[in-house]
PDB file of N, CA and C in Angstrom:
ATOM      1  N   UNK A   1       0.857  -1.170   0.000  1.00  0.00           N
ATOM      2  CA  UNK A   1       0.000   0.000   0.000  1.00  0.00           C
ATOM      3  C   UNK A   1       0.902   1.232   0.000  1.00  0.00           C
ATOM      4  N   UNK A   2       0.386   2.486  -0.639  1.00  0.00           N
ATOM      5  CA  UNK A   2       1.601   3.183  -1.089  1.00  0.00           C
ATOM      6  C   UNK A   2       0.370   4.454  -0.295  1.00  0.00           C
ATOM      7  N   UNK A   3       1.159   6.048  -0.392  1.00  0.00           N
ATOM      8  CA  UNK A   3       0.399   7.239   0.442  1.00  0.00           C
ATOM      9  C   UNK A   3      -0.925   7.016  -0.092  1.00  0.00           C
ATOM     10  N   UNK A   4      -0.887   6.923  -1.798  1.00  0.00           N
ATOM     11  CA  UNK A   4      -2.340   6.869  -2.551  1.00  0.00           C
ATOM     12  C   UNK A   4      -3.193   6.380  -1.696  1.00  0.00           C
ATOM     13  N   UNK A   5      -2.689   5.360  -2.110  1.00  0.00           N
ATOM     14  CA  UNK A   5      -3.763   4.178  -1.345  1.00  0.00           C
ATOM     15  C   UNK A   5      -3.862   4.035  -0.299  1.00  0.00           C
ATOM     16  N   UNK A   6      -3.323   4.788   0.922  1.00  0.00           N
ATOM     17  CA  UNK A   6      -3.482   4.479   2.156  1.00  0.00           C
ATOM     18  C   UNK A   6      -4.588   5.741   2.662  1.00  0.00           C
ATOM     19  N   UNK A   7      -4.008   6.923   1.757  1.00  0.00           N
ATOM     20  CA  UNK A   7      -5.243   8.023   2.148  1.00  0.00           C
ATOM     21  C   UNK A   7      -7.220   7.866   1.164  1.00  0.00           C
ATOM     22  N   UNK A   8      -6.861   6.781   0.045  1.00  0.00           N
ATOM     23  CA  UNK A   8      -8.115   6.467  -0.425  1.00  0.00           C
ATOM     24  C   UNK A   8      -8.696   5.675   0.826  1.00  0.00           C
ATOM     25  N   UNK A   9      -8.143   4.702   1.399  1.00  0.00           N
ATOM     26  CA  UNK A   9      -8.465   4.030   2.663  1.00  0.00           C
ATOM     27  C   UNK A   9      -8.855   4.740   3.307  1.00  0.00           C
ATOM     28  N   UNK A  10      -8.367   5.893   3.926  1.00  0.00           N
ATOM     29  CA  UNK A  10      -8.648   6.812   5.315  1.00  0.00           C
ATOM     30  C   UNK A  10      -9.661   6.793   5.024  1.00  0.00           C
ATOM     31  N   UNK A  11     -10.004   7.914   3.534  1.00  0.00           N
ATOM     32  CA  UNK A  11     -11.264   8.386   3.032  1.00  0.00           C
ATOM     33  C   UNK A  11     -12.500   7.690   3.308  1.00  0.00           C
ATOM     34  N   UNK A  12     -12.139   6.653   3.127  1.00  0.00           N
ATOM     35  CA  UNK A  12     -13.652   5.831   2.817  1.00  0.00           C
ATOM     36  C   UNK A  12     -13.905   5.083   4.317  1.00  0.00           C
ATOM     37  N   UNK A  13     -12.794   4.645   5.200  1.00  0.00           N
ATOM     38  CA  UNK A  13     -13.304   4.292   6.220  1.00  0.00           C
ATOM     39  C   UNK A  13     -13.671   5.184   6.979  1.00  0.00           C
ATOM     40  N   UNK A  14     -13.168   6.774   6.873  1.00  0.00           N
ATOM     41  CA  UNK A  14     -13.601   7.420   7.872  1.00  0.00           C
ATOM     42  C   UNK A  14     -15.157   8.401   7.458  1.00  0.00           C
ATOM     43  N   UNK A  15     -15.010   8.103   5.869  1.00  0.00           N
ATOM     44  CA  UNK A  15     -16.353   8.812   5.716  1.00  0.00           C
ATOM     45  C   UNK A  15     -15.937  10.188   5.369  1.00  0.00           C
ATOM     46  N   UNK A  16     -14.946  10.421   4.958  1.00  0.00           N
ATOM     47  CA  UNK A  16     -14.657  11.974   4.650  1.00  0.00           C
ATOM     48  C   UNK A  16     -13.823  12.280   3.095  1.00  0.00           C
ATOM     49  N   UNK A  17     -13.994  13.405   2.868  1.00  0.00           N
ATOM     50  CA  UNK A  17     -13.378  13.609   1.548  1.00  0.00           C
ATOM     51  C   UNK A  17     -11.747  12.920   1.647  1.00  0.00           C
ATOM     52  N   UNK A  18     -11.120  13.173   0.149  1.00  0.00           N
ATOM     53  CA  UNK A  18      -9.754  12.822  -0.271  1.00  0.00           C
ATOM     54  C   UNK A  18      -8.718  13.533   0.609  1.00  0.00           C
ATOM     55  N   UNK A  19      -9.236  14.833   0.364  1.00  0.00           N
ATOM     56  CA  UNK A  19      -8.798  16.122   0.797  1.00  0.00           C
ATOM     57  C   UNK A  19      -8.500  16.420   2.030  1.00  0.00           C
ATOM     58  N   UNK A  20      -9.841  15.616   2.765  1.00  0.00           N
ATOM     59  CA  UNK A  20      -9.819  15.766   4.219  1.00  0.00           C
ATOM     60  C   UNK A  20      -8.681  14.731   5.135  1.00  0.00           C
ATOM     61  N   UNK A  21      -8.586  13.732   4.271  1.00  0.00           N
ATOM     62  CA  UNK A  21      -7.599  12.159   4.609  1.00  0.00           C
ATOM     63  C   UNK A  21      -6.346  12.950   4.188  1.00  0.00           C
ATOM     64  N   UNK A  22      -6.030  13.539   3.141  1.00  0.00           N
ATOM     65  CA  UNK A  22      -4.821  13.895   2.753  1.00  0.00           C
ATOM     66  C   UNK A  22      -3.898  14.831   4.090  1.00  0.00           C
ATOM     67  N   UNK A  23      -5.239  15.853   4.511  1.00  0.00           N
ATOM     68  CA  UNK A  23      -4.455  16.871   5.580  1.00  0.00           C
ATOM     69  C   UNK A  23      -4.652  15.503   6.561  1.00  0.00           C
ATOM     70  N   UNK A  24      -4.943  15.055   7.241  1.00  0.00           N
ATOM     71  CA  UNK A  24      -4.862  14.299   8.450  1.00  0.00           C
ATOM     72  C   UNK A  24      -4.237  13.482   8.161  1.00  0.00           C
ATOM     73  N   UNK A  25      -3.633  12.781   7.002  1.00  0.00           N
ATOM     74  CA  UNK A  25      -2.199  12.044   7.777  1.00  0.00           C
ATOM     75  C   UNK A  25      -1.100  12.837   7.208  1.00  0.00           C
ATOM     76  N   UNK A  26      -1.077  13.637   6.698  1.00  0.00           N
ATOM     77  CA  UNK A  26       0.110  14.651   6.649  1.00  0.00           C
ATOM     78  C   UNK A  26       0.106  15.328   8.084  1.00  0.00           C
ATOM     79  N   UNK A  27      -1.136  15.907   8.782  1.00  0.00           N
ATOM     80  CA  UNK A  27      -0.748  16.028  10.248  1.00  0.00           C
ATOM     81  C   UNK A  27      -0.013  15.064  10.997  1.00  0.00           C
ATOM     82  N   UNK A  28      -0.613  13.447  11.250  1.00  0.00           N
ATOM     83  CA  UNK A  28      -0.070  12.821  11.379  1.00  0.00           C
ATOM     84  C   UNK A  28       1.614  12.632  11.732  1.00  0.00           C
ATOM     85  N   UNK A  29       1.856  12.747   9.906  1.00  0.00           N
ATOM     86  CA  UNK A  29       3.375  12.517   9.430  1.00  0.00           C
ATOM     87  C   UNK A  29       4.164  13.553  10.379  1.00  0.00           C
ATOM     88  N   UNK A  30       3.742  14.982  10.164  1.00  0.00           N
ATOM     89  CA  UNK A  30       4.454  16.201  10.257  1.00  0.00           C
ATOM     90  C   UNK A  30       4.484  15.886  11.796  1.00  0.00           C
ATOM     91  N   UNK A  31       3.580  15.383  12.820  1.00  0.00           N
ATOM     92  CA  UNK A  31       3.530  15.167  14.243  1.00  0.00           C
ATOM     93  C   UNK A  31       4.742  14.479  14.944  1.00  0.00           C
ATOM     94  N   UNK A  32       4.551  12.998  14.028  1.00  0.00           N
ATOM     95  CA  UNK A  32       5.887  11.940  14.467  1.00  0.00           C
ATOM     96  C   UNK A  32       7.100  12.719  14.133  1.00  0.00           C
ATOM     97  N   UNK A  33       7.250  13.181  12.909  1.00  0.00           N
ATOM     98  CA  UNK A  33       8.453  13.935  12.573  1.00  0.00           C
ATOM     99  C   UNK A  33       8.992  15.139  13.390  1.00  0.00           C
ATOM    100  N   UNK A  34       8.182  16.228  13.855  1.00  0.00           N
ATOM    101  CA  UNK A  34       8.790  16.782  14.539  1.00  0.00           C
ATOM    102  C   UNK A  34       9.139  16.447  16.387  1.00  0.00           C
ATOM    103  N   UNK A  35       8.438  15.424  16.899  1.00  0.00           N
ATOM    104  CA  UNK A  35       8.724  14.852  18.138  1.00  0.00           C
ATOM    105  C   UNK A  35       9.586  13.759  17.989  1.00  0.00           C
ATOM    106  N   UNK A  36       9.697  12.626  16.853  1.00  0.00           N
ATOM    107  CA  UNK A  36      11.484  12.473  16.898  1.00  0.00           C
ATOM    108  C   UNK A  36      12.418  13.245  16.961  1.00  0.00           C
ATOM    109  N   UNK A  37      12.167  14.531  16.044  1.00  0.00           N
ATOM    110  CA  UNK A  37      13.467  15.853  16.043  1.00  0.00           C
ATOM    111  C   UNK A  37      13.675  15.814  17.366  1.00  0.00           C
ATOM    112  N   UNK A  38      12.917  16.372  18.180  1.00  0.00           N
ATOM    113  CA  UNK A  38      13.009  16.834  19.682  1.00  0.00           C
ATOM    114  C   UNK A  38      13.662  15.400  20.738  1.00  0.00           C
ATOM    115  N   UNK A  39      14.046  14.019  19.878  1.00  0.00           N
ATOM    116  CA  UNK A  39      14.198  13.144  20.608  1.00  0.00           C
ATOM    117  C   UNK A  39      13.305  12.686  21.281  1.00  0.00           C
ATOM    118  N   UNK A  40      11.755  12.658  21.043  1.00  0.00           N
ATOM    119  CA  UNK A  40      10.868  12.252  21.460  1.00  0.00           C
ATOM    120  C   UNK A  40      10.573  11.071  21.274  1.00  0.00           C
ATOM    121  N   UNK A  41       9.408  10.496  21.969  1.00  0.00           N
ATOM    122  CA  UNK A  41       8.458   9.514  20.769  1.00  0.00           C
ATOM    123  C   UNK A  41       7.295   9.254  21.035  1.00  0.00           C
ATOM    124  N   UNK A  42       6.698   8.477  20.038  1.00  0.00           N
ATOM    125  CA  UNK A  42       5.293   8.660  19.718  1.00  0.00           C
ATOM    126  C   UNK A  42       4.971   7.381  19.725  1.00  0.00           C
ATOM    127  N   UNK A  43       3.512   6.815  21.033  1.00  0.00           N
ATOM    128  CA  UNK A  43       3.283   5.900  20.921  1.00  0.00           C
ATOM    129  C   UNK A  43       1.778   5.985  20.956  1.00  0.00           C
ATOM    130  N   UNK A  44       1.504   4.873  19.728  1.00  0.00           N
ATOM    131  CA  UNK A  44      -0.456   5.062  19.442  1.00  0.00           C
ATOM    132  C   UNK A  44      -0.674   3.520  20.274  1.00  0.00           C
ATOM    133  N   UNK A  45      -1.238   3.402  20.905  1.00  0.00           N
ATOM    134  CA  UNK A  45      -1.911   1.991  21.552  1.00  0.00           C
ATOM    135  C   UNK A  45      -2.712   1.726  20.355  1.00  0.00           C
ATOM    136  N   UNK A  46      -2.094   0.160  20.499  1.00  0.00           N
ATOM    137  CA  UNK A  46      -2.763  -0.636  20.077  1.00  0.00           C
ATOM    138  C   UNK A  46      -2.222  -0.865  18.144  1.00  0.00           C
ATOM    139  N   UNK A  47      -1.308   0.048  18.188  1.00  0.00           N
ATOM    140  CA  UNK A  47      -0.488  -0.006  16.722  1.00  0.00           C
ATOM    141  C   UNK A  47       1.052  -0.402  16.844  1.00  0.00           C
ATOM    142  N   UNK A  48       2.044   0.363  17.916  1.00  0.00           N
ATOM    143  CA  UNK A  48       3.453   0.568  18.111  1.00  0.00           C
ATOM    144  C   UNK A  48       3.933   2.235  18.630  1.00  0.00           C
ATOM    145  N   UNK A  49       4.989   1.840  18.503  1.00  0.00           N
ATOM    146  CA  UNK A  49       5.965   3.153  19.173  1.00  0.00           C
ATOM    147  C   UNK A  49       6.896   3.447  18.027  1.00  0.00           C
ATOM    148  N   UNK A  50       6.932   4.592  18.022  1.00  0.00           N
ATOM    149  CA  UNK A  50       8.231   5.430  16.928  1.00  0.00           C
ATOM    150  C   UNK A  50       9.026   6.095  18.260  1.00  0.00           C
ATOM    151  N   UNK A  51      10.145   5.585  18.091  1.00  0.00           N
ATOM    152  CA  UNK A  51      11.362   6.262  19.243  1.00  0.00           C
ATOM    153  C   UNK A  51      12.607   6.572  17.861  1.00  0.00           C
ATOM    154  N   UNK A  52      13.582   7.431  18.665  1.00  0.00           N
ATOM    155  CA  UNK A  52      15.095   7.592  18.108  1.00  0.00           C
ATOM    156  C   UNK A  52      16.072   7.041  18.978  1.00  0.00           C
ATOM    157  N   UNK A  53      16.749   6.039  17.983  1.00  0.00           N
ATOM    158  CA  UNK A  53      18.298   5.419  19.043  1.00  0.00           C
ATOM    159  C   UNK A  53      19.274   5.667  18.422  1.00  0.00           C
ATOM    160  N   UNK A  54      20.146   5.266  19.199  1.00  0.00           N
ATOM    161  CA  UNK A  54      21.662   5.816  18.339  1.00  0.00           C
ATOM    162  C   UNK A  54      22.753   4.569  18.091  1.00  0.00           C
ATOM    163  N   UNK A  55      22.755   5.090  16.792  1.00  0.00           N
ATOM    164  CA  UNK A  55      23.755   3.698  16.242  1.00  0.00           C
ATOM    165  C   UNK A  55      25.248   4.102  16.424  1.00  0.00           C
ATOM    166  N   UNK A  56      26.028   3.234  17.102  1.00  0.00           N
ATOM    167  CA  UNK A  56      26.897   3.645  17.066  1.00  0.00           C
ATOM    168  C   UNK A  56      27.864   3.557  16.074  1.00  0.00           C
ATOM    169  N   UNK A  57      29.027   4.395  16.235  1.00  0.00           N
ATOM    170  CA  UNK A  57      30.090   4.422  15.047  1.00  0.00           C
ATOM    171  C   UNK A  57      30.580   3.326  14.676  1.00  0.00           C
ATOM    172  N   UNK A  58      31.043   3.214  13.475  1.00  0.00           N
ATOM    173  CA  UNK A  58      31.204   1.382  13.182  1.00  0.00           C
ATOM    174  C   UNK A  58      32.256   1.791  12.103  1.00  0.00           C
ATOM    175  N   UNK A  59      33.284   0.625  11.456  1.00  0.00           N
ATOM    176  CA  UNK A  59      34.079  -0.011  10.952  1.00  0.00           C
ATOM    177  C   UNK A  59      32.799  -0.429   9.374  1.00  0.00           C
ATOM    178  N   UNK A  60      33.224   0.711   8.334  1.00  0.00           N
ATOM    179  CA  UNK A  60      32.486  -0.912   7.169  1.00  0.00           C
ATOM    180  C   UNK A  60      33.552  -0.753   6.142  1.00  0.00           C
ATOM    181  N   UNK A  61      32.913  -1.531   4.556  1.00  0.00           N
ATOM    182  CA  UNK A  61      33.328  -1.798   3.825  1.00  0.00           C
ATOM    183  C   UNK A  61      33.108  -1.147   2.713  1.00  0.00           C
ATOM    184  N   UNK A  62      34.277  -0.108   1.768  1.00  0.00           N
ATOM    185  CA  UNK A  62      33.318   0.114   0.564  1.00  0.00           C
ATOM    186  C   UNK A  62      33.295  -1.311  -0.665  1.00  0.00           C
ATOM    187  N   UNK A  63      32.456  -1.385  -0.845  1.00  0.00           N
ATOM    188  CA  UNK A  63      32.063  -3.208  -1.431  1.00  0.00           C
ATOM    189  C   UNK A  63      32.948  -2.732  -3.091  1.00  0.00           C
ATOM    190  N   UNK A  64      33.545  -1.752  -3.705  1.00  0.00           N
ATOM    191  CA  UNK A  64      34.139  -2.003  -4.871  1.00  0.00           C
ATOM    192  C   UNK A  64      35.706  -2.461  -4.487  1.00  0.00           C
ATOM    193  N   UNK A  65      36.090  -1.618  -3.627  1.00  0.00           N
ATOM    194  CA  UNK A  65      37.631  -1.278  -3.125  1.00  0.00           C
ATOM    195  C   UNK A  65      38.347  -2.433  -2.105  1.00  0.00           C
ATOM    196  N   UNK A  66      36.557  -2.587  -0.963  1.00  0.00           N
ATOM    197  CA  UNK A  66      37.037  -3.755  -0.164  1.00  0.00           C
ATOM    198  C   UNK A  66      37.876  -2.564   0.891  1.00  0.00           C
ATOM    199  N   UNK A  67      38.161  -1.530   0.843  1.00  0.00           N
ATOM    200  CA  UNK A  67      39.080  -0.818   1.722  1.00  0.00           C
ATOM    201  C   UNK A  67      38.406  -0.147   3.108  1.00  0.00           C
ATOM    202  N   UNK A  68      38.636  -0.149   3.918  1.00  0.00           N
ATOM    203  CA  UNK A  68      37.966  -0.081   5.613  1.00  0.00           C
ATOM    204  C   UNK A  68      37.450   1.699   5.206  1.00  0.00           C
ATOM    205  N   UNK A  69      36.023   1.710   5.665  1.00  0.00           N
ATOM    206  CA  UNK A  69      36.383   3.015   5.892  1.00  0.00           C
ATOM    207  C   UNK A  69      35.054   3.262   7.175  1.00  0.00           C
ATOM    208  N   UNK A  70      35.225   4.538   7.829  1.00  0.00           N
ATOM    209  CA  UNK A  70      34.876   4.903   9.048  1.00  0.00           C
ATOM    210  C   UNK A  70      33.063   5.116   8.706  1.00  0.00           C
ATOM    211  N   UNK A  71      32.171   4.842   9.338  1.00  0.00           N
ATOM    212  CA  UNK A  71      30.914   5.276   9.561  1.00  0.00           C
ATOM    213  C   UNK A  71      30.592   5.816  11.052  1.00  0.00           C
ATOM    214  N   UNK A  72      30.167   7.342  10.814  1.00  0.00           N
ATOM    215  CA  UNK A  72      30.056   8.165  11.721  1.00  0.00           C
ATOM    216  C   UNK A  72      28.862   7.413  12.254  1.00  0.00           C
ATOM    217  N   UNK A  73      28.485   7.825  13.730  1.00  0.00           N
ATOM    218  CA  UNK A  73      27.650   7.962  14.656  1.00  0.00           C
ATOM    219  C   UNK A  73      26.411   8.437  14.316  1.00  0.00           C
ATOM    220  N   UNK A  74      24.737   7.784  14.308  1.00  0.00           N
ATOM    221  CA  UNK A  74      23.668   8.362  13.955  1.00  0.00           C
ATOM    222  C   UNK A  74      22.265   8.081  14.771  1.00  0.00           C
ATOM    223  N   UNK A  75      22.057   9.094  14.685  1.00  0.00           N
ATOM    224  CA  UNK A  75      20.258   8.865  15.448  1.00  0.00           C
ATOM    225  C   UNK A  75      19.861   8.647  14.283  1.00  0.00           C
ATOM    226  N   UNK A  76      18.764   7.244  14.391  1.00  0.00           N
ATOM    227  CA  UNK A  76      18.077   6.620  13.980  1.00  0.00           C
ATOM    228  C   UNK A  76      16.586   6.287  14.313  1.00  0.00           C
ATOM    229  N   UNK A  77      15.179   6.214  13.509  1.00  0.00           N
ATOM    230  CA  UNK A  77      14.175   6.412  14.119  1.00  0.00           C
ATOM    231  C   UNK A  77      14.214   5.198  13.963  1.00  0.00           C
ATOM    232  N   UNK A  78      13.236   4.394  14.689  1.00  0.00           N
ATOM    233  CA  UNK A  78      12.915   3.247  14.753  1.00  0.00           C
ATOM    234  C   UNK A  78      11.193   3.213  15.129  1.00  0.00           C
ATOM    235  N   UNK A  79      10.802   1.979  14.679  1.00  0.00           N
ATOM    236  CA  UNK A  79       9.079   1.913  14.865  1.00  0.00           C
ATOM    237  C   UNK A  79       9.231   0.039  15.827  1.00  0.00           C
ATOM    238  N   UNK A  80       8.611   0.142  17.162  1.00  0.00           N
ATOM    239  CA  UNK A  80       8.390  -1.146  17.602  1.00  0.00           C
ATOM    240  C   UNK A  80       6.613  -1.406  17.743  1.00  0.00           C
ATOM    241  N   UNK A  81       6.646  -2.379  16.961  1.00  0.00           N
ATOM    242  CA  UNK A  81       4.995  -2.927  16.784  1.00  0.00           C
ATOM    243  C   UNK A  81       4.432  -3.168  17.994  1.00  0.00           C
ATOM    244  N   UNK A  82       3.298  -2.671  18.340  1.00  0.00           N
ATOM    245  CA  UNK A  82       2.404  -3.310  19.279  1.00  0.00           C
ATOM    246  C   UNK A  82       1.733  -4.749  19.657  1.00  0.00           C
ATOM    247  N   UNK A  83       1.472  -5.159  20.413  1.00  0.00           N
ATOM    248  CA  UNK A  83       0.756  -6.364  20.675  1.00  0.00           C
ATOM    249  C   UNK A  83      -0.461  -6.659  19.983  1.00  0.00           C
ATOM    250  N   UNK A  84      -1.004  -5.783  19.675  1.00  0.00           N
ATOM    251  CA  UNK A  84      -2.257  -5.511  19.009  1.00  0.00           C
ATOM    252  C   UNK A  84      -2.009  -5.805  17.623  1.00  0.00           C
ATOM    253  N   UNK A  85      -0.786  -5.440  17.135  1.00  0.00           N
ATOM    254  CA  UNK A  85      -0.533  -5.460  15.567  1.00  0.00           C
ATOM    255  C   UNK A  85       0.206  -6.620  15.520  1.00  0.00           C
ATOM    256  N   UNK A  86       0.945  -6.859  16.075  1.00  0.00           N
ATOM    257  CA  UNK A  86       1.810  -8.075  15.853  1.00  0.00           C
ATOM    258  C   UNK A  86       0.821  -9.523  16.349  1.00  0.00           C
ATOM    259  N   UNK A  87      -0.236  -9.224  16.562  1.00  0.00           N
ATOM    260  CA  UNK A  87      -1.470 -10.422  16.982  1.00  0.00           C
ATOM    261  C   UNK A  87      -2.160 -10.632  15.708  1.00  0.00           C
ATOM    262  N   UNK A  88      -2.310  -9.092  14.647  1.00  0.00           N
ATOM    263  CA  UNK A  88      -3.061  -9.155  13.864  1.00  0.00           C
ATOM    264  C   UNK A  88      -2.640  -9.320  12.531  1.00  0.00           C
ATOM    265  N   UNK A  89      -1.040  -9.538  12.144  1.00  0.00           N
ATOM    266  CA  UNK A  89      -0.322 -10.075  11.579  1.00  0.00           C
ATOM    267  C   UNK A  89       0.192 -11.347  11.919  1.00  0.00           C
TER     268      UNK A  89
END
């Protein structure tokens, strides 16, 4: 399922225009996004949690050269599924 199709979904299950699904999960989006910035996170019961962790610096490979090279340090968002979702999958 791609944005299309996930906001034709909204639409019709919630009973409201295209238009109206389009701003509400772009609220949505814009919500999680700026409370990871802040190192936050966002948890909906009964779906999962969006948190930020930090990967640490690591040792890789560039795969043509084969030659070591350094990967900096990164916050990373991560999504952990709920009980609810992982029951219903």
């Amino acid at each position: 399922m791609n944005k299309t199709e996930l906001i034709e979904h909204i639409a019709k299950q919630a009973d409201i225009s295209k238009a109206a699904a389009t701003r509400a999960l772009e609220a949505l989006i814009s919500g999680v996004k700026s409370t990871l910035k802040k190192n936050g996170s966002v948890a909906i019961a009964g779906f999962g949690t969006f948190a930020v962790t930090k990967r640490a610096a690591r040792t890789g490979r560039n795969p043509r050269t084969g030659a070591a090279i350094k990967i900096k340090a990164a916050k990373v968002p991560k999504f952990r599924p709920g009980k609810a979702l992982k029951d219903a999958v």
